[in-house]
N, C-alpha and C. Protein backbone atom coordinates (compact mmCIF):
# COMPACT_ATOMS: atom_id res chain seq x y z
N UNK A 1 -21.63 21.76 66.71
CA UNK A 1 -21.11 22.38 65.52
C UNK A 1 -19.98 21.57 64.92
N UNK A 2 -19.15 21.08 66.13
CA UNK A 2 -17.96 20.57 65.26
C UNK A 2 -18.53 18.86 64.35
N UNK A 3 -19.49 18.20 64.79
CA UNK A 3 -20.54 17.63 63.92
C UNK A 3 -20.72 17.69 62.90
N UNK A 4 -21.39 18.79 63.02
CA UNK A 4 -22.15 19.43 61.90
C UNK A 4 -20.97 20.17 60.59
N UNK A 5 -19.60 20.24 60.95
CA UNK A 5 -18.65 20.88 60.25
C UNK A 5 -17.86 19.54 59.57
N UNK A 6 -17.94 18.62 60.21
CA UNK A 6 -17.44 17.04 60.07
C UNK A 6 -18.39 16.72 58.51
N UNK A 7 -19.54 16.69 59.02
CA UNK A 7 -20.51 15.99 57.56
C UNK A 7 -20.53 17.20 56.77
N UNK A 8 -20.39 18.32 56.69
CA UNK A 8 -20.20 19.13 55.68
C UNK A 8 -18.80 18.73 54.90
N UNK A 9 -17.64 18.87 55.47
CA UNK A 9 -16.16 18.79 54.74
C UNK A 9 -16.78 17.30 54.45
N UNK A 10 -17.04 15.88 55.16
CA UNK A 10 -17.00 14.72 54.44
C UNK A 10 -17.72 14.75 52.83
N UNK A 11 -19.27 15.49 53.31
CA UNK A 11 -19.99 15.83 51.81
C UNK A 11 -18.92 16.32 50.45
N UNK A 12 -18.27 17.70 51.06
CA UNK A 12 -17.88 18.15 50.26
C UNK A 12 -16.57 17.37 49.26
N UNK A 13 -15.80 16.42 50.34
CA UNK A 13 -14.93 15.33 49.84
C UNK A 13 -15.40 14.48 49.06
N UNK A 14 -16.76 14.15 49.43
CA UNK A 14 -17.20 13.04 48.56
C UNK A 14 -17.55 13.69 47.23
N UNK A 15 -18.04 14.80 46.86
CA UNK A 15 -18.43 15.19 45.99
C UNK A 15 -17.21 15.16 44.89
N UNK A 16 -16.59 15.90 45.70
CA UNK A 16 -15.38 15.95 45.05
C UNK A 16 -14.41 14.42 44.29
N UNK A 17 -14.43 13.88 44.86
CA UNK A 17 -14.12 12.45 44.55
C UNK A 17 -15.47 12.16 43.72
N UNK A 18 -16.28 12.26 43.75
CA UNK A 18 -17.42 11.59 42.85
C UNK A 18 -16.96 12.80 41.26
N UNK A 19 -17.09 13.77 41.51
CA UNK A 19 -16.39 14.51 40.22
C UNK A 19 -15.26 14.17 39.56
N UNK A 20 -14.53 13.96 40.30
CA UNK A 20 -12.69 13.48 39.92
C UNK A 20 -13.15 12.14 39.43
N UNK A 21 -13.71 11.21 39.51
CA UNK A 21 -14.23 10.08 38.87
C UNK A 21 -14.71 10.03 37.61
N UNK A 22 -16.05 10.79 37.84
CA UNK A 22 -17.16 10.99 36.56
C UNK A 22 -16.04 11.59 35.28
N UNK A 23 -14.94 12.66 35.79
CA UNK A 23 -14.18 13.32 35.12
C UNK A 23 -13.13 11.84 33.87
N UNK A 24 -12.50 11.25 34.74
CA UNK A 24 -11.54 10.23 34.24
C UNK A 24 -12.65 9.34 34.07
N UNK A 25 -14.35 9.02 33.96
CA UNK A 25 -15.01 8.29 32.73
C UNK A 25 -14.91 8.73 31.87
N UNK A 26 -15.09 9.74 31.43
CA UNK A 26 -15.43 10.35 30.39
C UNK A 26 -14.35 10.42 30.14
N UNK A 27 -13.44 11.30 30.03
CA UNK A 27 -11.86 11.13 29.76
C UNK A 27 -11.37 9.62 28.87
N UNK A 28 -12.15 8.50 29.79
CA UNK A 28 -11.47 7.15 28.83
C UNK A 28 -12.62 6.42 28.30
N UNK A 29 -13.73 6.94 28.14
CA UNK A 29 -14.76 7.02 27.27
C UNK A 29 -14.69 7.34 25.93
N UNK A 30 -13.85 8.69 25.77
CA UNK A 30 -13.46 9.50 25.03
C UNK A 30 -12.21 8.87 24.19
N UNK A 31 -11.41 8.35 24.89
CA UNK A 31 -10.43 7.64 24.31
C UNK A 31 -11.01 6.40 24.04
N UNK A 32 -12.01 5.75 24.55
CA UNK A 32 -12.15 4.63 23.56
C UNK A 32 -12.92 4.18 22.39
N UNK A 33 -13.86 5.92 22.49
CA UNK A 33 -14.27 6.23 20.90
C UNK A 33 -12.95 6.31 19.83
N UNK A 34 -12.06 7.16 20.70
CA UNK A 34 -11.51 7.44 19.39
C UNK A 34 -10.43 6.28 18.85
N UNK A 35 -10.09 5.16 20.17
CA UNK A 35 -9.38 4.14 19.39
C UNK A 35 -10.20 3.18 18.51
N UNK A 36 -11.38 2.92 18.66
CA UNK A 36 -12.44 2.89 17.92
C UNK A 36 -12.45 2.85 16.47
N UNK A 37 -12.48 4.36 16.79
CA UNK A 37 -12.34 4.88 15.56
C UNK A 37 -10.88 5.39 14.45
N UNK A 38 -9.83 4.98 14.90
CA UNK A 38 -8.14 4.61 14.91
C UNK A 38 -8.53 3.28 14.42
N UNK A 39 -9.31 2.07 14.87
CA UNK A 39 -8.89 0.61 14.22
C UNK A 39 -9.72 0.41 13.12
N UNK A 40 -11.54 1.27 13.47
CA UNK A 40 -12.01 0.85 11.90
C UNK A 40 -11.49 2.02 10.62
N UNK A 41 -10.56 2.34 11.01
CA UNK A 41 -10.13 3.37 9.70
C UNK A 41 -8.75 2.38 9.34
N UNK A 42 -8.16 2.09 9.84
CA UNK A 42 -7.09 0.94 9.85
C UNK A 42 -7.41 -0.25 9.28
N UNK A 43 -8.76 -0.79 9.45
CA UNK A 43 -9.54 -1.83 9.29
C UNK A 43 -9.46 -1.65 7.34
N UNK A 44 -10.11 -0.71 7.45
CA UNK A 44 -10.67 -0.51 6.12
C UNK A 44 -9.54 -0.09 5.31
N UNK A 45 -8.43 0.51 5.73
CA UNK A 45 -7.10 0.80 4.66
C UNK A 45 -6.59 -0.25 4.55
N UNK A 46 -6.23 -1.20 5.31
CA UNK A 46 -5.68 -2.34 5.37
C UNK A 46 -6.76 -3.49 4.01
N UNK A 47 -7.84 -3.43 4.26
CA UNK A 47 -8.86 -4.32 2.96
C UNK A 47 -8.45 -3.57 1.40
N UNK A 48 -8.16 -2.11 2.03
CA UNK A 48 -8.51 -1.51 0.76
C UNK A 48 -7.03 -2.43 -0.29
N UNK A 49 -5.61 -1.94 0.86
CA UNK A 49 -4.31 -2.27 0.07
C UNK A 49 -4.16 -3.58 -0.65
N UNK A 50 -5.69 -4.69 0.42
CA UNK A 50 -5.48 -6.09 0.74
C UNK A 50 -5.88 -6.46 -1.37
N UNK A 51 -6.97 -5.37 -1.42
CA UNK A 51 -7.66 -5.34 -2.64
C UNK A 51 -6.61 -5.57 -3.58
N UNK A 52 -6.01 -3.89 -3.56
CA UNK A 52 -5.07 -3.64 -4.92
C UNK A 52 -4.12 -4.90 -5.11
N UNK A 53 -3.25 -4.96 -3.96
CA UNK A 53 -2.35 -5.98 -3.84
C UNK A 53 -2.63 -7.27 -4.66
N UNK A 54 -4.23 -7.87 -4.46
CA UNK A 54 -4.60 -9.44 -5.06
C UNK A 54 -4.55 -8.85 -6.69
N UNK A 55 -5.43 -7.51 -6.79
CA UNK A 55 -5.47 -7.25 -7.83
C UNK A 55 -4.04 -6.94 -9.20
N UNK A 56 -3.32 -6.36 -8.69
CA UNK A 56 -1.80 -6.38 -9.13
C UNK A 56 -1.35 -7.90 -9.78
N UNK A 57 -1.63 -8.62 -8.37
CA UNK A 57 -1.32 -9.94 -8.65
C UNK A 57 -1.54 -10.96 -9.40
N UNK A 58 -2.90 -10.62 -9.68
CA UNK A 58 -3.80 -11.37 -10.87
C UNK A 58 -3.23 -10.72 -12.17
N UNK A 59 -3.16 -9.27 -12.28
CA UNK A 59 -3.04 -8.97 -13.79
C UNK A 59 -1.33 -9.12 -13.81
N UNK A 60 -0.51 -9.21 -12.92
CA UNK A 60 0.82 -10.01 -13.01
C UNK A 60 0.74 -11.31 -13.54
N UNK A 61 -0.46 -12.40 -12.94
CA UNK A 61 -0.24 -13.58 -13.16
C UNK A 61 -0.84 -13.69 -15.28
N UNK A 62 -1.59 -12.84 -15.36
CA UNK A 62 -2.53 -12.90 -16.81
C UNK A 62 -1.44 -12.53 -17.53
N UNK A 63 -0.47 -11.62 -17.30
CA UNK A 63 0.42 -11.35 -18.25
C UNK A 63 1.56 -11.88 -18.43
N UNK A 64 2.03 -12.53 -17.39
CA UNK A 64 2.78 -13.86 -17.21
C UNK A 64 2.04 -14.90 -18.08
N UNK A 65 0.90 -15.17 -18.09
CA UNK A 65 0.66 -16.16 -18.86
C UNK A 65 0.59 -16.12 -20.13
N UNK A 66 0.25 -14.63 -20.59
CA UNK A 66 -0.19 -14.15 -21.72
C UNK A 66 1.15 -14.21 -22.62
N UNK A 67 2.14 -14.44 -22.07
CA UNK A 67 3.08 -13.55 -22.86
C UNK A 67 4.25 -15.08 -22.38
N UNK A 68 3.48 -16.25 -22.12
CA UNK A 68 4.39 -17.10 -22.09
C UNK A 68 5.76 -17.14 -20.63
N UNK A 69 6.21 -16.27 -20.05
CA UNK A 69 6.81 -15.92 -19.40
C UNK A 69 7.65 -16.91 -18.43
N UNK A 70 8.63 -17.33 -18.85
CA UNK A 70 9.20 -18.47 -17.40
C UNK A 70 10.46 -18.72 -18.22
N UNK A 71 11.69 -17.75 -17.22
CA UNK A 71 12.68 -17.98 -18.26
C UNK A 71 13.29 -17.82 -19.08
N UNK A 72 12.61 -16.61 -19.38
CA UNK A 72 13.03 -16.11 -21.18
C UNK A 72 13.73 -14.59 -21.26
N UNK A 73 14.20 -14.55 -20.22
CA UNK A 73 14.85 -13.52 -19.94
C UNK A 73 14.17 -12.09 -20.18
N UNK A 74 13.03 -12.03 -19.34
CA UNK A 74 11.76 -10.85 -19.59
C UNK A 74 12.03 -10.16 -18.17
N UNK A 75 11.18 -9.32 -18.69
CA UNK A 75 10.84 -8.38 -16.70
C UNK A 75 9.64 -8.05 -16.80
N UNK A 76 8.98 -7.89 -16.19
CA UNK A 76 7.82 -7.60 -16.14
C UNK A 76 7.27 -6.01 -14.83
N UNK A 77 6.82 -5.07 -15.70
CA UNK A 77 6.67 -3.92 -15.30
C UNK A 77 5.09 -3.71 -15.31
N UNK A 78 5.01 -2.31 -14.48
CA UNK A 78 3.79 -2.34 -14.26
C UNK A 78 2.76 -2.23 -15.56
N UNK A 79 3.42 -1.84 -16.41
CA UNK A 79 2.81 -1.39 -17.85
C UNK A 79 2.59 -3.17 -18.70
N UNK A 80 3.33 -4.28 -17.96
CA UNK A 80 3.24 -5.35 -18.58
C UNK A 80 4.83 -5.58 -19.17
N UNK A 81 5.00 -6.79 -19.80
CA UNK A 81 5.97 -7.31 -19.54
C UNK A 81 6.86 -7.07 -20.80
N UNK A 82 8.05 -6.95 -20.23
CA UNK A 82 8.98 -6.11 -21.70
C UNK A 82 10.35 -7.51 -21.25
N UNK A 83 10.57 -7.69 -23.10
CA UNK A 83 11.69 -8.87 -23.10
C UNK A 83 12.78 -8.07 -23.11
N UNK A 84 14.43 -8.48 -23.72
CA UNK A 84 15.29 -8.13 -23.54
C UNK A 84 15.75 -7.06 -24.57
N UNK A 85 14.70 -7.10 -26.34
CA UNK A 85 15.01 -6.64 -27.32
C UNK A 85 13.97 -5.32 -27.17
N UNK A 86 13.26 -5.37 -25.90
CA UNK A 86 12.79 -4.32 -26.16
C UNK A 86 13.24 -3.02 -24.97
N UNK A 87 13.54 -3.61 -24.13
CA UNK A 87 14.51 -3.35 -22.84
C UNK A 87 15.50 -2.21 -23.31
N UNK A 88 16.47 -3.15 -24.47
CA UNK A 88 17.70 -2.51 -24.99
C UNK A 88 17.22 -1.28 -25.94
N UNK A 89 16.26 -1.65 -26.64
CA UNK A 89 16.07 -0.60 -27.88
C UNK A 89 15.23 0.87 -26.72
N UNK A 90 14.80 0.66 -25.38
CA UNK A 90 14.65 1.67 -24.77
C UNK A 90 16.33 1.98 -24.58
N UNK A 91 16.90 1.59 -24.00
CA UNK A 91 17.90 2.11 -23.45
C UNK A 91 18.91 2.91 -24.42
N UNK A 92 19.07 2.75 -25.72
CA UNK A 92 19.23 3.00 -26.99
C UNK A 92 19.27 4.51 -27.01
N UNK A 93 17.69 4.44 -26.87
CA UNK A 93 16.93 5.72 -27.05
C UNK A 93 16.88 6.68 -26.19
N UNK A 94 16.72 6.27 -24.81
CA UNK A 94 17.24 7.32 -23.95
C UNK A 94 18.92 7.23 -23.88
N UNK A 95 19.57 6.98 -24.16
CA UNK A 95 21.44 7.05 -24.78
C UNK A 95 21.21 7.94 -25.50
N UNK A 96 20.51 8.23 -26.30
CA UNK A 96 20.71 8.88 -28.00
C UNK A 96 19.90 10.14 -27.61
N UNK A 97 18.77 10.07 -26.62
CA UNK A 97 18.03 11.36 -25.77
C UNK A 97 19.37 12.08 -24.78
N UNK A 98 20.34 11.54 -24.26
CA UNK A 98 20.78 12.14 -23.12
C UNK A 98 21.68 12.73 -23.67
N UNK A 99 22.69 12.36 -24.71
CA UNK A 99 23.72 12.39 -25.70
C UNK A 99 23.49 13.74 -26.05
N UNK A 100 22.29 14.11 -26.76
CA UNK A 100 22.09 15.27 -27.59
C UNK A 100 22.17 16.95 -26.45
């Protein structure tokens, strides 16, 4: 009997250890779907910003060119590029808006 009580508790250990295993696969199975799925969502926001960013940049560079730009005491906003006479005649106007 005491045999026979030996390979029962060993069975039952092993099982047990074979569960506690199968358990922590899956467990980091699970986590490596979801980092997975954490880098191609990352992946793709990162192309998306990569997009706007060139794109910004180009219609920065067209309106820079368009408008002569190097020097001339301009700024250039997202709406496109405003010189110094037009700068002031805003500022004018919101003066003469805040005033009232």
């Amino acid at each position: 009997m005491n045999d026979k009580g030996n390979s029962a508790r060993k069975t039952r250990k092993l099982q047990a250890s074979r569960d506690r295993w199968k358990h922590r696969s899956a467990a980091k199975q699970e986590e490596i779907r979801q980092l997975r799925v954490t880098v191609r969502d990352l992946f793709n926001s990162r192309e998306y910003w990569k997009s706007c960013v060139q794109e910004l940049e180009q219609q920065l560079q067209t309106v820079q060119e368009g408008h002569g730009v190097g020097g001339l005491g301009g700024w250039i906003f997202f709406g496109g590029y405003m010189d110094k006479q037009t700068i002031a005649r805003m500022l004018r106007t919101a003066s003469a808006l805040s005033s009232e």
